[in-house]
N, C-alpha and C. Protein backbone atom coordinates (compact mmCIF):
# COMPACT_ATOMS: atom_id res chain seq x y z
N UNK A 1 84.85 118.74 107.81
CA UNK A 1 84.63 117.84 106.71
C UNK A 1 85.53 118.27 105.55
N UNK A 2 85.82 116.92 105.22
CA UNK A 2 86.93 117.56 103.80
C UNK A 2 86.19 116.97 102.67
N UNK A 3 86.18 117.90 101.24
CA UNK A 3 86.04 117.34 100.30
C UNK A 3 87.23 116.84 99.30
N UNK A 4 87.08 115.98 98.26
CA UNK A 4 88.28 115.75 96.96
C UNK A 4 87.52 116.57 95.92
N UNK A 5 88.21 117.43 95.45
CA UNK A 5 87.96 118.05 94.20
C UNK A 5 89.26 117.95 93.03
N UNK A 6 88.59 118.63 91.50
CA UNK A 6 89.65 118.56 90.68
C UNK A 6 90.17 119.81 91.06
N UNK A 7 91.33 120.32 90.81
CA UNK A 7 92.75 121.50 91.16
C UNK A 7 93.84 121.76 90.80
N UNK A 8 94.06 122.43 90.25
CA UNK A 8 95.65 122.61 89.45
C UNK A 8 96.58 122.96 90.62
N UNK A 9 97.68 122.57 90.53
CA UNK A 9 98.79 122.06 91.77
C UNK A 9 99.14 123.79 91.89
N UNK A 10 99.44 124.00 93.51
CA UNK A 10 100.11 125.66 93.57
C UNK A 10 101.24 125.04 94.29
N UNK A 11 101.69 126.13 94.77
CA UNK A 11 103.01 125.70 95.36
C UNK A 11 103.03 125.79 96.44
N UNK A 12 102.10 126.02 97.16
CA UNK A 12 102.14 125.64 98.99
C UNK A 12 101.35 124.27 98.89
N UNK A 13 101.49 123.86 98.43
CA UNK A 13 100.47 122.14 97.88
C UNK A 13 101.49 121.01 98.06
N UNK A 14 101.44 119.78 99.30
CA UNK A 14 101.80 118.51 99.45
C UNK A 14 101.14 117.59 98.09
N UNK A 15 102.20 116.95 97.68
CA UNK A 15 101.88 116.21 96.36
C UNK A 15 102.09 114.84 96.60
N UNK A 16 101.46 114.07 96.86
CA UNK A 16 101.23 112.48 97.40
C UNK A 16 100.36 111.83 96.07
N UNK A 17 101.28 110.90 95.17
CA UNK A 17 101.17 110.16 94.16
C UNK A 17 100.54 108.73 95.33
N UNK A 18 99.34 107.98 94.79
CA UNK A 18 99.03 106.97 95.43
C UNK A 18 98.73 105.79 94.14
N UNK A 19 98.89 104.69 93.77
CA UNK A 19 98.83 104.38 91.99
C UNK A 19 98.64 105.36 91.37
N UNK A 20 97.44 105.07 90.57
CA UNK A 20 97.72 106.00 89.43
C UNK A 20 96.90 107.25 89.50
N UNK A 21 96.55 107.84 91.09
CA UNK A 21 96.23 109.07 91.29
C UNK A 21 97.04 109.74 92.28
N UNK A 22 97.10 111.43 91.50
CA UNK A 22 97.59 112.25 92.53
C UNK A 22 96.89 113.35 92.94
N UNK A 23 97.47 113.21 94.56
CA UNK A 23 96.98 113.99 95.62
C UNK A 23 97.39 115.48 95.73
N UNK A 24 96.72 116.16 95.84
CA UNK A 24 97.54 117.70 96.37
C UNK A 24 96.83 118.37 97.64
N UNK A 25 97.51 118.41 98.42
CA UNK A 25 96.76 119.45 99.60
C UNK A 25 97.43 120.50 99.81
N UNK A 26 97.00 121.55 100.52
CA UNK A 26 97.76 123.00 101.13
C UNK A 26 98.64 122.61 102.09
N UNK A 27 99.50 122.97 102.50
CA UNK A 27 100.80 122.35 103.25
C UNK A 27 100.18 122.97 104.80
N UNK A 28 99.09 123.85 105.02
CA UNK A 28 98.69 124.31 105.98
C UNK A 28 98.07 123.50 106.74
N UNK A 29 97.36 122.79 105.44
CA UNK A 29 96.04 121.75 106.17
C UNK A 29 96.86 120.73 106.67
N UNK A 30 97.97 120.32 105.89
CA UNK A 30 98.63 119.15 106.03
C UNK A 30 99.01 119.05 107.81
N UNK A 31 99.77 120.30 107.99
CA UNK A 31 100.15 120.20 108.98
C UNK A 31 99.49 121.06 110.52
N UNK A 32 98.51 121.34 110.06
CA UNK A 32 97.36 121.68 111.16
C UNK A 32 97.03 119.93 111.52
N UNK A 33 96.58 119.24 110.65
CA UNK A 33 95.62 118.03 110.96
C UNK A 33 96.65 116.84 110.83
N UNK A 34 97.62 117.27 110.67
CA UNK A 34 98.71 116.05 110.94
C UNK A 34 98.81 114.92 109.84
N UNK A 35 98.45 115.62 108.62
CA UNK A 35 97.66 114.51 107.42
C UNK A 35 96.64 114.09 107.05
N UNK A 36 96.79 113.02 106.22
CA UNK A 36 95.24 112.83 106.00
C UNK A 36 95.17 111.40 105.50
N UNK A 37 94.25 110.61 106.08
CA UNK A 37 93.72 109.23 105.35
C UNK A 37 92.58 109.11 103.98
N UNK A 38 93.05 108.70 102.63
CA UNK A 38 92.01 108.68 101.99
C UNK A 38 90.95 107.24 102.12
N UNK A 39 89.80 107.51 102.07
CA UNK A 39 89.09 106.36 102.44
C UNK A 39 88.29 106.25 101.19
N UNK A 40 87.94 104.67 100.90
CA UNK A 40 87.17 104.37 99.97
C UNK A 40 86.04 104.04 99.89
N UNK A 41 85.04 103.85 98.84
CA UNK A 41 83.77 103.88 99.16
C UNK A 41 83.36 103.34 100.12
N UNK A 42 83.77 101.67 100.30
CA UNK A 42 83.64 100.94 101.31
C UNK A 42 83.75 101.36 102.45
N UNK A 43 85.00 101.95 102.32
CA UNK A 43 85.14 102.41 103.88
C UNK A 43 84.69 103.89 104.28
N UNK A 44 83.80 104.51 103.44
CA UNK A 44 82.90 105.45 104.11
C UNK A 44 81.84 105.16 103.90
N UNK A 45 80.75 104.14 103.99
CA UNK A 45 79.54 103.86 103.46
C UNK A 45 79.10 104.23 102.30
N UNK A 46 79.86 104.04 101.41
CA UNK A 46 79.27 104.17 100.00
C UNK A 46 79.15 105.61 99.73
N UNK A 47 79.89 106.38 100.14
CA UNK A 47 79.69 107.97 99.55
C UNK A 47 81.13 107.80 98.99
N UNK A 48 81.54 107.47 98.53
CA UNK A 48 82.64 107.83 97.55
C UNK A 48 84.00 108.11 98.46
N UNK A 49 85.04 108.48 97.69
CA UNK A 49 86.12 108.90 98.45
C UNK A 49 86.24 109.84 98.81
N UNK A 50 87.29 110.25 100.40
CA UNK A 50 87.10 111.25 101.06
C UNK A 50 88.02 111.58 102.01
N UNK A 51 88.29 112.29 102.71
CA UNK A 51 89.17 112.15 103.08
C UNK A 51 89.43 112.49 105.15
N UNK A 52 89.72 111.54 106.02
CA UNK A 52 90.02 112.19 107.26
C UNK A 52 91.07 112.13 107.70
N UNK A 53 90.93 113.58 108.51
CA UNK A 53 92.26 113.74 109.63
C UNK A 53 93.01 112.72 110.18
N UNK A 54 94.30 112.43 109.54
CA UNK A 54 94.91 111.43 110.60
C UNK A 54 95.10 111.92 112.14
N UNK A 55 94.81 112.95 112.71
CA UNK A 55 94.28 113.10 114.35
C UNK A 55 92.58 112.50 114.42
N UNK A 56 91.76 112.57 113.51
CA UNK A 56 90.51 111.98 113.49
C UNK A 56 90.48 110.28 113.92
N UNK A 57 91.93 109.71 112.60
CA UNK A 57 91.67 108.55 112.23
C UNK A 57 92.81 107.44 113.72
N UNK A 58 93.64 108.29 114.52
CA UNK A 58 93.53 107.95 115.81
C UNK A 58 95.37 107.84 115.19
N UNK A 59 95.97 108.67 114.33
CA UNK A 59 97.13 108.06 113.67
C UNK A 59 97.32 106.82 113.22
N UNK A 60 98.55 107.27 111.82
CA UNK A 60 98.66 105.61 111.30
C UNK A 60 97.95 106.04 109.87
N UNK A 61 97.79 104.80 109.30
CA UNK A 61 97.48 104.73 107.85
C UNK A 61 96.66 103.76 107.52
N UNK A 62 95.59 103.88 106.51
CA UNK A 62 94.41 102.97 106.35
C UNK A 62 95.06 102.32 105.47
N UNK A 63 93.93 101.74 104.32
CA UNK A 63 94.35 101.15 103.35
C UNK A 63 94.98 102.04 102.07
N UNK A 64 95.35 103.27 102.77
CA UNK A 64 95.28 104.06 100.78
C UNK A 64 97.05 103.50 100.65
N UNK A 65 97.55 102.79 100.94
CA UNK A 65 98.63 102.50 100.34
C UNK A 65 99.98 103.10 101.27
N UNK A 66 100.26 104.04 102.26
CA UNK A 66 100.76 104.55 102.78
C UNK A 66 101.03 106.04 102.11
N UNK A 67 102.35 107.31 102.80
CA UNK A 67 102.48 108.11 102.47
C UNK A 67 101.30 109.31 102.81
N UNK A 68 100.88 109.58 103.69
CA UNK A 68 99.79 110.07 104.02
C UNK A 68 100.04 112.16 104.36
N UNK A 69 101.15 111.71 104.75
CA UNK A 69 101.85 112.95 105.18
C UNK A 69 102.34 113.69 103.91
């Protein structure tokens, strides 16, 4: 399970601008799990945003706009 938290950017950190929010992950996670899809409330039953494995999400890109990697 992944959470979104707030985080000040380091430098092993993937930086994925999506409008007017930006993303940062560990470049480890990135590429252990092959990326990541952010999903929205809707599309996790109403728990807010979140985020799964694009190996979870079967590859490919949901609705967050593209750039996932």
């Amino acid at each position: 399970m992944f959470n979104i938290v707030l985080d000040e950017q380091s430098d092993n950190d993937v930086v994925e601008k999506i409008q007017d929010i930006t993303f940062m992950i560990d470049k480890e996670l990135v590429d252990e799990y092959e990326g990541f899809v952010v999903l929205s409330t809707e599309e996790n039953d109403g728990r807010g945003l979140s985020l799964k494995s694009v190996l979870d999400a079967g590859g490919g890109c949901s609705s967050c706009g593209g750039g996932c990697h």
